[in-house]
C-alpha atoms as a PDB file:
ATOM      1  CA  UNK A   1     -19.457  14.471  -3.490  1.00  0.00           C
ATOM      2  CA  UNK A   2     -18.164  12.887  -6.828  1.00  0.00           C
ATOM      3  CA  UNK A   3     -20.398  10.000  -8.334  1.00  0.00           C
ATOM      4  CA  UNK A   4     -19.531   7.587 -10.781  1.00  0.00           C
ATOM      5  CA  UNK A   5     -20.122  10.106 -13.983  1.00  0.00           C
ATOM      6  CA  UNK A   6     -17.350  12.628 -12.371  1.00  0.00           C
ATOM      7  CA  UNK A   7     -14.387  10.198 -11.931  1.00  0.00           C
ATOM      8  CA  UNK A   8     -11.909  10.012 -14.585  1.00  0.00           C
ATOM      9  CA  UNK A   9     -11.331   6.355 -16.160  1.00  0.00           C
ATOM     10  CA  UNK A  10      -7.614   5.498 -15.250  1.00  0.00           C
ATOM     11  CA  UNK A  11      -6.304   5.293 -19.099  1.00  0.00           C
ATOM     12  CA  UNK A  12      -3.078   4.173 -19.874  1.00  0.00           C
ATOM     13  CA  UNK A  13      -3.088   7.583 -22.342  1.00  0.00           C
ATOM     14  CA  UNK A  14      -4.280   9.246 -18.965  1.00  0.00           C
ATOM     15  CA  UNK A  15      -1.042   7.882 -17.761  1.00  0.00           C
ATOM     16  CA  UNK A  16       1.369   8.899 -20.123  1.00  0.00           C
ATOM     17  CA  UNK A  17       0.290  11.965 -19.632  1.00  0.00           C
ATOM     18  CA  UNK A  18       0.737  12.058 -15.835  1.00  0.00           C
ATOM     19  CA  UNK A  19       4.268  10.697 -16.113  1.00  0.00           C
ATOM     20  CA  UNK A  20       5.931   8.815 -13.053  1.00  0.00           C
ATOM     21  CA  UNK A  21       9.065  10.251 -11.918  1.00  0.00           C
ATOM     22  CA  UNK A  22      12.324   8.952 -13.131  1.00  0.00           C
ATOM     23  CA  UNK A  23      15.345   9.592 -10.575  1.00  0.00           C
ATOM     24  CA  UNK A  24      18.817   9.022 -11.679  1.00  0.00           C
ATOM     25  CA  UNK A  25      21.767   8.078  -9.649  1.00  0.00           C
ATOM     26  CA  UNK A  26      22.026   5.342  -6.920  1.00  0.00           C
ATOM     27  CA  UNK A  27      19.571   3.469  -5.250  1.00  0.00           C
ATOM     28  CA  UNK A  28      19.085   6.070  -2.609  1.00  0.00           C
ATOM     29  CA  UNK A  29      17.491   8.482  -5.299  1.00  0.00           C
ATOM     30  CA  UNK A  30      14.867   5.888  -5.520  1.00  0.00           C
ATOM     31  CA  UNK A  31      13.968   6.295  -2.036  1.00  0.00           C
ATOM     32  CA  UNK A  32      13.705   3.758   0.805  1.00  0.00           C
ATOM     33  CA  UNK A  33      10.388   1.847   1.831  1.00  0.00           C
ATOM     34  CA  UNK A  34       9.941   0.333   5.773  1.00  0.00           C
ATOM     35  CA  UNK A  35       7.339  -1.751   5.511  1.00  0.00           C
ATOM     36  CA  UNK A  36       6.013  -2.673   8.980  1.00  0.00           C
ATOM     37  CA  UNK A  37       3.421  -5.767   9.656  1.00  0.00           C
ATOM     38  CA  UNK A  38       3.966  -9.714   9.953  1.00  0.00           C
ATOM     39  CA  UNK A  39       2.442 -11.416  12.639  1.00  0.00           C
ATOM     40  CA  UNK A  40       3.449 -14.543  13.461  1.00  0.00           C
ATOM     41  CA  UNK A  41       0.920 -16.672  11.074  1.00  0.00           C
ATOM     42  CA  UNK A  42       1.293 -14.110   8.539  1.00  0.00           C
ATOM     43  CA  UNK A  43       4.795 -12.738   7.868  1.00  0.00           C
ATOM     44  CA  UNK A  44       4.245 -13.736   3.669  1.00  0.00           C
ATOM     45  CA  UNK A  45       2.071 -10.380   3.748  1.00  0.00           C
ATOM     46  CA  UNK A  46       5.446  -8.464   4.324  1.00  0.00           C
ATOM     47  CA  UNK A  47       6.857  -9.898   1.980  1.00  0.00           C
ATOM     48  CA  UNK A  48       4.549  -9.471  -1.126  1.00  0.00           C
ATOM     49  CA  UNK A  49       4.676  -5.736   0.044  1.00  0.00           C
ATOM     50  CA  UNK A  50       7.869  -5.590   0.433  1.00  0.00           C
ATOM     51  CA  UNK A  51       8.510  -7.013  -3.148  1.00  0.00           C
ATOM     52  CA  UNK A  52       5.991  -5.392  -4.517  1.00  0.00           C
ATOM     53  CA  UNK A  53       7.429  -2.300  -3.618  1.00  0.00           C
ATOM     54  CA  UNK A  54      10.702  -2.873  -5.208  1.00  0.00           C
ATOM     55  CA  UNK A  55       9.201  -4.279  -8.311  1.00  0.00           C
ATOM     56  CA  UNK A  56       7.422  -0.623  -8.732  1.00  0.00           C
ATOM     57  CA  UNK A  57      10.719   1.069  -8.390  1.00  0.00           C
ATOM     58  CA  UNK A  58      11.505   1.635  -4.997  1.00  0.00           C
ATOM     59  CA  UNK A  59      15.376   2.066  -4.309  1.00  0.00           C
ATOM     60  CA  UNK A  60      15.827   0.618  -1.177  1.00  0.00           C
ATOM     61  CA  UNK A  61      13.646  -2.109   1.319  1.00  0.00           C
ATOM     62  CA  UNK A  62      13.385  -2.596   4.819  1.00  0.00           C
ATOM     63  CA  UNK A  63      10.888  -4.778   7.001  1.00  0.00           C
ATOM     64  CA  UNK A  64       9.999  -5.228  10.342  1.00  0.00           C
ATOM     65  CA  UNK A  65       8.424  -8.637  11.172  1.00  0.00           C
ATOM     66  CA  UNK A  66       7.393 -10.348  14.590  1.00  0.00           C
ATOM     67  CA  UNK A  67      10.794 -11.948  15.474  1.00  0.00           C
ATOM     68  CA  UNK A  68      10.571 -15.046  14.726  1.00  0.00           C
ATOM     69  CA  UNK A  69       9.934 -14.825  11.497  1.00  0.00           C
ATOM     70  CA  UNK A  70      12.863 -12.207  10.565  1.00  0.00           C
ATOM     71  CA  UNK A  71      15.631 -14.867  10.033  1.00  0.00           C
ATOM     72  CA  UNK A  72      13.638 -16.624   7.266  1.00  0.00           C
ATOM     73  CA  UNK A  73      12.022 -13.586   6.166  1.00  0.00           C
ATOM     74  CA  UNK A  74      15.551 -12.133   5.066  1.00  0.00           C
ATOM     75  CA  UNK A  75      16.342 -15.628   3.294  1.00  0.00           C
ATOM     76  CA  UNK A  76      13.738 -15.192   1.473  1.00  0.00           C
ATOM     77  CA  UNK A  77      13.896 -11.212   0.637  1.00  0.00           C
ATOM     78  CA  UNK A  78      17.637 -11.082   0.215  1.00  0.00           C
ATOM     79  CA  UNK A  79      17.011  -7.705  -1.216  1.00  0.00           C
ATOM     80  CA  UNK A  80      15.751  -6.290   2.435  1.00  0.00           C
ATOM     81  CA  UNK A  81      16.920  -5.672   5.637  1.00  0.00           C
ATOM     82  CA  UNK A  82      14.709  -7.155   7.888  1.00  0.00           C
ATOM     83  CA  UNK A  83      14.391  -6.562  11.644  1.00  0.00           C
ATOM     84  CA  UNK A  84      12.072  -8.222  14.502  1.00  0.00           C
ATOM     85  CA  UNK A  85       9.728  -6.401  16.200  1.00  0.00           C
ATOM     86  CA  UNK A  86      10.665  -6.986  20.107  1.00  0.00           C
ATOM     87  CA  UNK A  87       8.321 -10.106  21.924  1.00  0.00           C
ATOM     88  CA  UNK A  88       5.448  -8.108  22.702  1.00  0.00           C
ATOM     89  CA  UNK A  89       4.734  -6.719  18.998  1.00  0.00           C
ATOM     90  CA  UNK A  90       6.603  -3.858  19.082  1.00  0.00           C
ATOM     91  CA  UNK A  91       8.984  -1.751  17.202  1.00  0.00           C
ATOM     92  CA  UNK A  92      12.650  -1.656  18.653  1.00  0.00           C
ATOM     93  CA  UNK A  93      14.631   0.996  18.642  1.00  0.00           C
ATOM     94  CA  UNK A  94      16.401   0.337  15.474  1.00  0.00           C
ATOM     95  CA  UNK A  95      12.842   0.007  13.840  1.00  0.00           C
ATOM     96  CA  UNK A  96      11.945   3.535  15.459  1.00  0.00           C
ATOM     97  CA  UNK A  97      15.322   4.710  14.000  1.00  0.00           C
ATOM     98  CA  UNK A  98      14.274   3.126  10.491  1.00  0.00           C
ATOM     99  CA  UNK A  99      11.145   4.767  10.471  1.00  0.00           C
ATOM    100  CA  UNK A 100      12.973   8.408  11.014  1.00  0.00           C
ATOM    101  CA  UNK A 101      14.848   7.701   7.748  1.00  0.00           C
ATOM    102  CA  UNK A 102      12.405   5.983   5.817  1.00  0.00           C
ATOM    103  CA  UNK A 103      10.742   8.057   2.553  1.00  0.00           C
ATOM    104  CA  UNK A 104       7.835   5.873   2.771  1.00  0.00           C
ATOM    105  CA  UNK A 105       6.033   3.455   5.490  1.00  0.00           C
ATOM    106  CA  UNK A 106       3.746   0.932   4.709  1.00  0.00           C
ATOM    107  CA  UNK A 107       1.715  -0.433   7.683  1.00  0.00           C
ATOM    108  CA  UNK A 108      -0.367  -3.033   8.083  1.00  0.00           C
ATOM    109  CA  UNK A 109       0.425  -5.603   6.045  1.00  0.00           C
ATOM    110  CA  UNK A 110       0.184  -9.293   8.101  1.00  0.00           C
ATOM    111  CA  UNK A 111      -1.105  -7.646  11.647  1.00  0.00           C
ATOM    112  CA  UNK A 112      -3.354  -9.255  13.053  1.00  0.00           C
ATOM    113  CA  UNK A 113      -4.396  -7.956  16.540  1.00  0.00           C
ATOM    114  CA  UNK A 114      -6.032  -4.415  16.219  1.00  0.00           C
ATOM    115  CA  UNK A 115      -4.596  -3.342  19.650  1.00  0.00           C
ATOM    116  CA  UNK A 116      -0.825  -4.155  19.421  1.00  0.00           C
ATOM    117  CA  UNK A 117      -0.965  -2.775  16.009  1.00  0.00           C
ATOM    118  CA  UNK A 118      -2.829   1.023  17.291  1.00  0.00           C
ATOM    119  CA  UNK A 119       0.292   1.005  19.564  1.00  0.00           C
ATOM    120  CA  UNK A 120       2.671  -0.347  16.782  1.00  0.00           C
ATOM    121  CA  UNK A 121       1.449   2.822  14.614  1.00  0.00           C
ATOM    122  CA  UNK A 122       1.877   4.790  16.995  1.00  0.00           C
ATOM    123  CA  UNK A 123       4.972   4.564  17.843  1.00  0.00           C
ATOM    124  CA  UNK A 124       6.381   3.945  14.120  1.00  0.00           C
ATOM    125  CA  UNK A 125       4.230   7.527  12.887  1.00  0.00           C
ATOM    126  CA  UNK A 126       5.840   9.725  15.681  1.00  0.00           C
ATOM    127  CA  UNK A 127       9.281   8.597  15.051  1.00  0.00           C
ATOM    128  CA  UNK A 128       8.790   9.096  11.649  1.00  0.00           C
ATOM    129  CA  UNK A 129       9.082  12.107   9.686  1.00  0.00           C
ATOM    130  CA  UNK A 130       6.047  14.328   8.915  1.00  0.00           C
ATOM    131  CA  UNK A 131       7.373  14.161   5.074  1.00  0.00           C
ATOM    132  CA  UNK A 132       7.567  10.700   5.036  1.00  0.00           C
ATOM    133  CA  UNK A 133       5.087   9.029   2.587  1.00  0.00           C
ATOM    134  CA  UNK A 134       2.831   6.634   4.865  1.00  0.00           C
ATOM    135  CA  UNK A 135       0.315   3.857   3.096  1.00  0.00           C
ATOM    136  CA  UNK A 136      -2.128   2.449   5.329  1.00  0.00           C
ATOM    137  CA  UNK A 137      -3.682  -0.929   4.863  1.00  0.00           C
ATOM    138  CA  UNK A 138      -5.079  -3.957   6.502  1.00  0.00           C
ATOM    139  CA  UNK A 139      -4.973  -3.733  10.733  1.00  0.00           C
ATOM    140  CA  UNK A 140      -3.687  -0.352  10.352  1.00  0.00           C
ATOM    141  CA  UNK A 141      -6.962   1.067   8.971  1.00  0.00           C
ATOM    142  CA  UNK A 142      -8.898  -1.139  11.746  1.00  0.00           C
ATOM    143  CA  UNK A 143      -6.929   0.638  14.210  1.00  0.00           C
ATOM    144  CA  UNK A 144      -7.253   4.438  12.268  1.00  0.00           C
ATOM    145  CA  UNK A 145     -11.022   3.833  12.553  1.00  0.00           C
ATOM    146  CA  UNK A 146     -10.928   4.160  16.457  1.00  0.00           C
ATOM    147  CA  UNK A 147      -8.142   6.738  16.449  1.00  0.00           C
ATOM    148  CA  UNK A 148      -8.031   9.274  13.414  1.00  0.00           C
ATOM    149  CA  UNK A 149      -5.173  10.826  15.221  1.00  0.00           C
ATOM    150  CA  UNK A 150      -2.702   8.012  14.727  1.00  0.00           C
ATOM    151  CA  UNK A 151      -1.874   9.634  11.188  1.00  0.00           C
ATOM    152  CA  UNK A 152      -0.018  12.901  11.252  1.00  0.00           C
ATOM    153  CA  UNK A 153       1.655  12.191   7.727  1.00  0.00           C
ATOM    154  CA  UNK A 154      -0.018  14.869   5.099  1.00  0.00           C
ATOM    155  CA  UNK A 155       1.446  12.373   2.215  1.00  0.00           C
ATOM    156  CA  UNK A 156      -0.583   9.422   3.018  1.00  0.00           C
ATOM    157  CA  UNK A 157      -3.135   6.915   1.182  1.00  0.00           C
ATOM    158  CA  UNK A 158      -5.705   4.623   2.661  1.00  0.00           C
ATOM    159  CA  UNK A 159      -5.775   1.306   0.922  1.00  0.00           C
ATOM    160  CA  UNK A 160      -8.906  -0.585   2.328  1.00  0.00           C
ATOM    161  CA  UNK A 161     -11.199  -3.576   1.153  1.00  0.00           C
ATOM    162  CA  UNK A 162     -14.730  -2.819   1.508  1.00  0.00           C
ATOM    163  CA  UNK A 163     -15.192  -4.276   4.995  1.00  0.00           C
ATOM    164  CA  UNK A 164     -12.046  -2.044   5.812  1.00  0.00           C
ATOM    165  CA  UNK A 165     -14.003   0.885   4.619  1.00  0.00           C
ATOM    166  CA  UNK A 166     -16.930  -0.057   6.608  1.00  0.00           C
ATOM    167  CA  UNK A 167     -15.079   0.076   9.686  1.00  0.00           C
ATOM    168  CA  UNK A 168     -13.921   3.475   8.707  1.00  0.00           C
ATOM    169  CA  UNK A 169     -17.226   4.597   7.572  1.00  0.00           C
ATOM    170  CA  UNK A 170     -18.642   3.093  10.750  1.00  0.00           C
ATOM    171  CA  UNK A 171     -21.321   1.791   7.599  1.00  0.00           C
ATOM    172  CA  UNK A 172     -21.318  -0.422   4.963  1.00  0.00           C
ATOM    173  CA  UNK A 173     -19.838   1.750   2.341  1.00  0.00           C
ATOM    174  CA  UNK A 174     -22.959   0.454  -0.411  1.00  0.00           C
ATOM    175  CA  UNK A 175     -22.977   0.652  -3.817  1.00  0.00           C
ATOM    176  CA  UNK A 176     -21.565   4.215  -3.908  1.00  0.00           C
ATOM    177  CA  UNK A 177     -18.300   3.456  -3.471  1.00  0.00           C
ATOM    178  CA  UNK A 178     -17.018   6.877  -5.592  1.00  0.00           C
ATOM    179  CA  UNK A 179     -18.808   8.624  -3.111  1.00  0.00           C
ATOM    180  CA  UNK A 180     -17.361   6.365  -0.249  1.00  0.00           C
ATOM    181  CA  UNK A 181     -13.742   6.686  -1.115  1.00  0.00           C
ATOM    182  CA  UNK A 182     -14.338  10.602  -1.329  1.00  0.00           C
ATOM    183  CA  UNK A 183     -15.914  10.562   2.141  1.00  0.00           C
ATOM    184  CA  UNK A 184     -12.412   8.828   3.729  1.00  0.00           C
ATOM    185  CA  UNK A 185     -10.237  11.002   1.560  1.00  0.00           C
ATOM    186  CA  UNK A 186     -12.401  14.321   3.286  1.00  0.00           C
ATOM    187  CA  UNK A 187     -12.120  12.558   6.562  1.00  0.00           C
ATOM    188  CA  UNK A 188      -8.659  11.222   6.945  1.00  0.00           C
ATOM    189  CA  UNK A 189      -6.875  14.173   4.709  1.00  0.00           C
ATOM    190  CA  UNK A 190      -5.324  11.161   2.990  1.00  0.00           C
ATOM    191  CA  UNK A 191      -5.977   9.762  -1.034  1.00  0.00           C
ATOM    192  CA  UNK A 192      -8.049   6.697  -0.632  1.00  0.00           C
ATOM    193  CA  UNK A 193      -8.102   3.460  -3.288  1.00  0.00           C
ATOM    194  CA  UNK A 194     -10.727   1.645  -2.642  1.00  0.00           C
ATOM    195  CA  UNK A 195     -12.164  -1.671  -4.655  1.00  0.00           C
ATOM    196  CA  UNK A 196     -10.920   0.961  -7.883  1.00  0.00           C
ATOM    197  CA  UNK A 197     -12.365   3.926  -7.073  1.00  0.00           C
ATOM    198  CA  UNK A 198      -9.268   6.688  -6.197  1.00  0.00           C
ATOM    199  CA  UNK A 199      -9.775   9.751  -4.323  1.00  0.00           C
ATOM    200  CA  UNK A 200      -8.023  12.838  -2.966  1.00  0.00           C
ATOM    201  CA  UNK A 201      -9.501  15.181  -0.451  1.00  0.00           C
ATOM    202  CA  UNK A 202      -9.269  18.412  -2.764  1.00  0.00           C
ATOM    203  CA  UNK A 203     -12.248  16.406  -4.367  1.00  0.00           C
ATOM    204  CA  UNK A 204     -10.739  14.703  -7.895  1.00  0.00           C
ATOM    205  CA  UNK A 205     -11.711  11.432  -8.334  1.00  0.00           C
ATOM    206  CA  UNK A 206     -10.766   8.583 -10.700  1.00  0.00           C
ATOM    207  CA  UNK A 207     -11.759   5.274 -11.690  1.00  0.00           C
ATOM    208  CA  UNK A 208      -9.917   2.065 -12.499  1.00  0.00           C
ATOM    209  CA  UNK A 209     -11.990  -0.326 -14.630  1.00  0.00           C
ATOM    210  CA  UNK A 210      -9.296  -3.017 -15.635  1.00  0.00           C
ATOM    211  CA  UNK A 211      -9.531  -5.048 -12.703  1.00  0.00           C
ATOM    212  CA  UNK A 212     -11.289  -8.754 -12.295  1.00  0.00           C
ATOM    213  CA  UNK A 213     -12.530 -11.623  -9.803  1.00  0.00           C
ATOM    214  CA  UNK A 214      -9.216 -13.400  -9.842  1.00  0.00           C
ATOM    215  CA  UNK A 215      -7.508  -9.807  -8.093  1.00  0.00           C
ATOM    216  CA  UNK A 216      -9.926 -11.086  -5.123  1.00  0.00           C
ATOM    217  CA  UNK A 217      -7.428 -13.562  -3.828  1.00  0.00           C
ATOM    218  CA  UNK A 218      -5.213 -14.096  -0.789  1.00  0.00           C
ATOM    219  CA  UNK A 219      -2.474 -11.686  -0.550  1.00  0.00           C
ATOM    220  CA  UNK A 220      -3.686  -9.432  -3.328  1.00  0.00           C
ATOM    221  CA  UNK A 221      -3.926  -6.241  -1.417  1.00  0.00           C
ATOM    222  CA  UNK A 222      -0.626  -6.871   0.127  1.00  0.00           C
ATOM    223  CA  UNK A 223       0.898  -6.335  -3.035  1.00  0.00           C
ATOM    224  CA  UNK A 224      -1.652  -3.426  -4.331  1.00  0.00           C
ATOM    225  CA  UNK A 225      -0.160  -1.778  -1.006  1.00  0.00           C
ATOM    226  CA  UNK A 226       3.397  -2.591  -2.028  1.00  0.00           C
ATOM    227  CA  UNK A 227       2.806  -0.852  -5.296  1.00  0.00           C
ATOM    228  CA  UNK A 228       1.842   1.966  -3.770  1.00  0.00           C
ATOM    229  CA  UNK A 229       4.615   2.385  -1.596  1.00  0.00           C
ATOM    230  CA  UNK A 230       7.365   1.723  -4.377  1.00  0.00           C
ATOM    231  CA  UNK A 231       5.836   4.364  -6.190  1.00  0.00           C
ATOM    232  CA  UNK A 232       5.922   6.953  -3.544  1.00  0.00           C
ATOM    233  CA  UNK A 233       9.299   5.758  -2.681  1.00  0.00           C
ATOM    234  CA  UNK A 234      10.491   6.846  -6.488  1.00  0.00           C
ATOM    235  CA  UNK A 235       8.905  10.564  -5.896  1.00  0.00           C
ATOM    236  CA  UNK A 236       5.103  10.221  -7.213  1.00  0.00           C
ATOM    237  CA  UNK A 237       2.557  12.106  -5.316  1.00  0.00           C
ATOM    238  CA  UNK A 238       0.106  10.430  -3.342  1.00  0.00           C
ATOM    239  CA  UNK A 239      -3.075  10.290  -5.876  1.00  0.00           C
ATOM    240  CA  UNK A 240      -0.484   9.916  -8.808  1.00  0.00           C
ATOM    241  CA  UNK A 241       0.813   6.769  -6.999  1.00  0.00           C
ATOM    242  CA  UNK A 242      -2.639   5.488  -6.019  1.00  0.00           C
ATOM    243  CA  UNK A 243      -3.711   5.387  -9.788  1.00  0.00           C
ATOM    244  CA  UNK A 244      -0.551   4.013 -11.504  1.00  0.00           C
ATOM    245  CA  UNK A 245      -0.659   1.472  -8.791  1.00  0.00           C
ATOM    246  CA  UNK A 246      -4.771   0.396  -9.291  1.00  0.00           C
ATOM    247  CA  UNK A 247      -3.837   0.168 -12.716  1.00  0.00           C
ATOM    248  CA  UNK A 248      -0.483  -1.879 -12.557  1.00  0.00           C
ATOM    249  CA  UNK A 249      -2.075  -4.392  -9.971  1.00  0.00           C
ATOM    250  CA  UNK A 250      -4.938  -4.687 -12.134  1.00  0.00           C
ATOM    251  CA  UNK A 251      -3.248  -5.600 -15.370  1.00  0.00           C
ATOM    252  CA  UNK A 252      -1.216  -7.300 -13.586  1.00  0.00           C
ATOM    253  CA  UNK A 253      -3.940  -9.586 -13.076  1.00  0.00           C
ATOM    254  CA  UNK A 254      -5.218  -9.463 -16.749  1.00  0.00           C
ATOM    255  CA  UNK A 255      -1.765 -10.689 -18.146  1.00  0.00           C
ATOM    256  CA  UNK A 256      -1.813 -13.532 -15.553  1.00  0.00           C
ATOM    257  CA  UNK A 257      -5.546 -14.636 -17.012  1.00  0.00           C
ATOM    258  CA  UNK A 258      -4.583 -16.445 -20.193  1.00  0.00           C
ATOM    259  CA  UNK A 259      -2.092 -18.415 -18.018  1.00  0.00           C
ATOM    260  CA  UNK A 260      -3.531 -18.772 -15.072  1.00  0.00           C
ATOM    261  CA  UNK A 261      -7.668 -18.187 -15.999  1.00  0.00           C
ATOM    262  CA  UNK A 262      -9.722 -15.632 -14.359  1.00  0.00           C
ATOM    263  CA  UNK A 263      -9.253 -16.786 -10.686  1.00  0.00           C
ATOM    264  CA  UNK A 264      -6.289 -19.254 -10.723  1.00  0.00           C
ATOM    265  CA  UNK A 265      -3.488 -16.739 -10.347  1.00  0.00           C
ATOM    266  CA  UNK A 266      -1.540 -15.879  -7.203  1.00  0.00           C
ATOM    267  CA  UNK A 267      -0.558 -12.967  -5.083  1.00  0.00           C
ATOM    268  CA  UNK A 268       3.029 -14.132  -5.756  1.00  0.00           C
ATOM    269  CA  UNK A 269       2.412 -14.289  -9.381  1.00  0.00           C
ATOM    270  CA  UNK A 270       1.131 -10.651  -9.630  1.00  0.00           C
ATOM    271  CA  UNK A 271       4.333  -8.902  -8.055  1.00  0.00           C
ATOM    272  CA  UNK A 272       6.305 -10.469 -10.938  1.00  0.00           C
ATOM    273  CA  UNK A 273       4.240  -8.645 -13.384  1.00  0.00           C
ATOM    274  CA  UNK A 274       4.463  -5.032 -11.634  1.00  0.00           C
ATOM    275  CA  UNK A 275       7.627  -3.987 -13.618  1.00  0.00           C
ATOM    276  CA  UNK A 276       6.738  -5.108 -17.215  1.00  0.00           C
ATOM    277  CA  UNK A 277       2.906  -3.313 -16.601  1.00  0.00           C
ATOM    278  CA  UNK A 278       4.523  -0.335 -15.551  1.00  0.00           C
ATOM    279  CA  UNK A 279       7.148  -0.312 -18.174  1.00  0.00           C
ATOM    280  CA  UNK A 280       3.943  -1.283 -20.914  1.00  0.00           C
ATOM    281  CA  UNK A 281       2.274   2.409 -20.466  1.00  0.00           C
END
């Protein structure tokens, strides 16, 4: 099990030399990112995801919100098409038919009821093909920890917090979180980012060290998720997207700072700095 000493600091010279992919042609060559979540209360999560996602490169957005909230929702994100999931939480059939042509899925975002959102998964992941990129966050991981079988995707990453982890763990994940993250990565068959620590089942680990207090704020993992998915979306590999992405949310933060200070920044305020970070390496 990797420790600390074995994971590789997340560079930007490590990056350069582990080059995103750059498509060319239309926005369809970019790939196309459902993002699935948005409660009621909590449809903004959708949206920093869905951003998010576009900022990092992704071609093409679509999101599925509870119903009431997809009018404004697509006001907001003129960008997206956005769709309603039907009264009782979940997806119609033109979200099922969405998530059969989608590159990449990101789940979780804004759920808020562990139950509706196992079936939700379900439902989404079988219509969805098995190459499809899925990234799992939020809900989503509450309801993978009482049903590892929901996730049938082999390109998927795990995007927890660390009381996220400790439901998956069925633990508190402790201080070893290298060895943590590798332990979900073995288990799920899936790269797992977790708190900065990025690992892939075939055992590599790495280690993003950029990151600060003001990242732990309302909405931030929303957009770390986002990231993630616009960088699948544009052809990066799972564990390639998982450590552009811990690095771009974390600068992200840093530029913010001399603004902002350490913890006065938004969620909002990060997506806007996705592209230029990216761009910077």
């Amino acid at each position: 099990m990797p420790n600390r000493s074995e994971e590789r600091v997340i560079t930007p010279g490590m990056l350069r030399d582990w080059p995103l992919p750059s498509p060319q042609g239309d926005k369809t060559s970019r790939g196309t990112v459902l993002v699935v979540g948005g409660a009621r209360c909590t449809p903004g999560a959708v949206l920093l995801a869905g951003v998010a996602a576009l900022r990092a490169g992704a071609g093409r957005l679509q999101l599925a919100v509870a119903e009431e909230s997809a009018v404004p929702l697509s006001i907001s994100v003129p960008e997206a098409k956005v769709v309603g999931l039907t009264p009782d939480g979940g997806p119609s059939d033109e979200i099922l038919e969405m998530a059969a042509a989608a590159d990449v899925i990101a789940l979780g975002p804004g759920l808020d009821d562990v139950d509706r959102t196992t079936r939700l998964m379900k439902a989404v992941l079988d219509a969805a093909g098995r190459d499809a990129a899925v990234v799992l966050d939020a809900y989503a991981l509450g309801a993978l920890s009482k049903d590892s079988g929901l996730l049938r995707q082999s390109r998927a990453v795990l995007t927890p917090n660390l009381v996220e982890a400790g439901h998956l763990l069925g633990r508190e994940p402790g201080d070893d979180l290298a060895g943590a993250a590798h332990e979900l990565a073995t288990r799920h068959d899936a790269v797992v980012s977790l708190y900065g620590h990025i690992a892939e089942p075939g055992g590599r680990a790495w280690r993003e060290e950029s990151g600060d207090v003001g990242l732990g704020t309302s909405g931030s993992g929303d957009v770390r998720a986002g990231i993630v998915a616009g960088l699948l979306a544009r052809g990066a590999e799972p564990a390639q997207a998982a450590c552009w992405a811990a690095f771009a949310h974390a600068v992200s933060g840093q530029r913010l700072a001399p603004r902002f200070g350490r913890v006065g920044f938004l969620a909002r305020e990060l997506v806007d700095e996705v592209a230029p970070t990216i761009a910077s390496v």
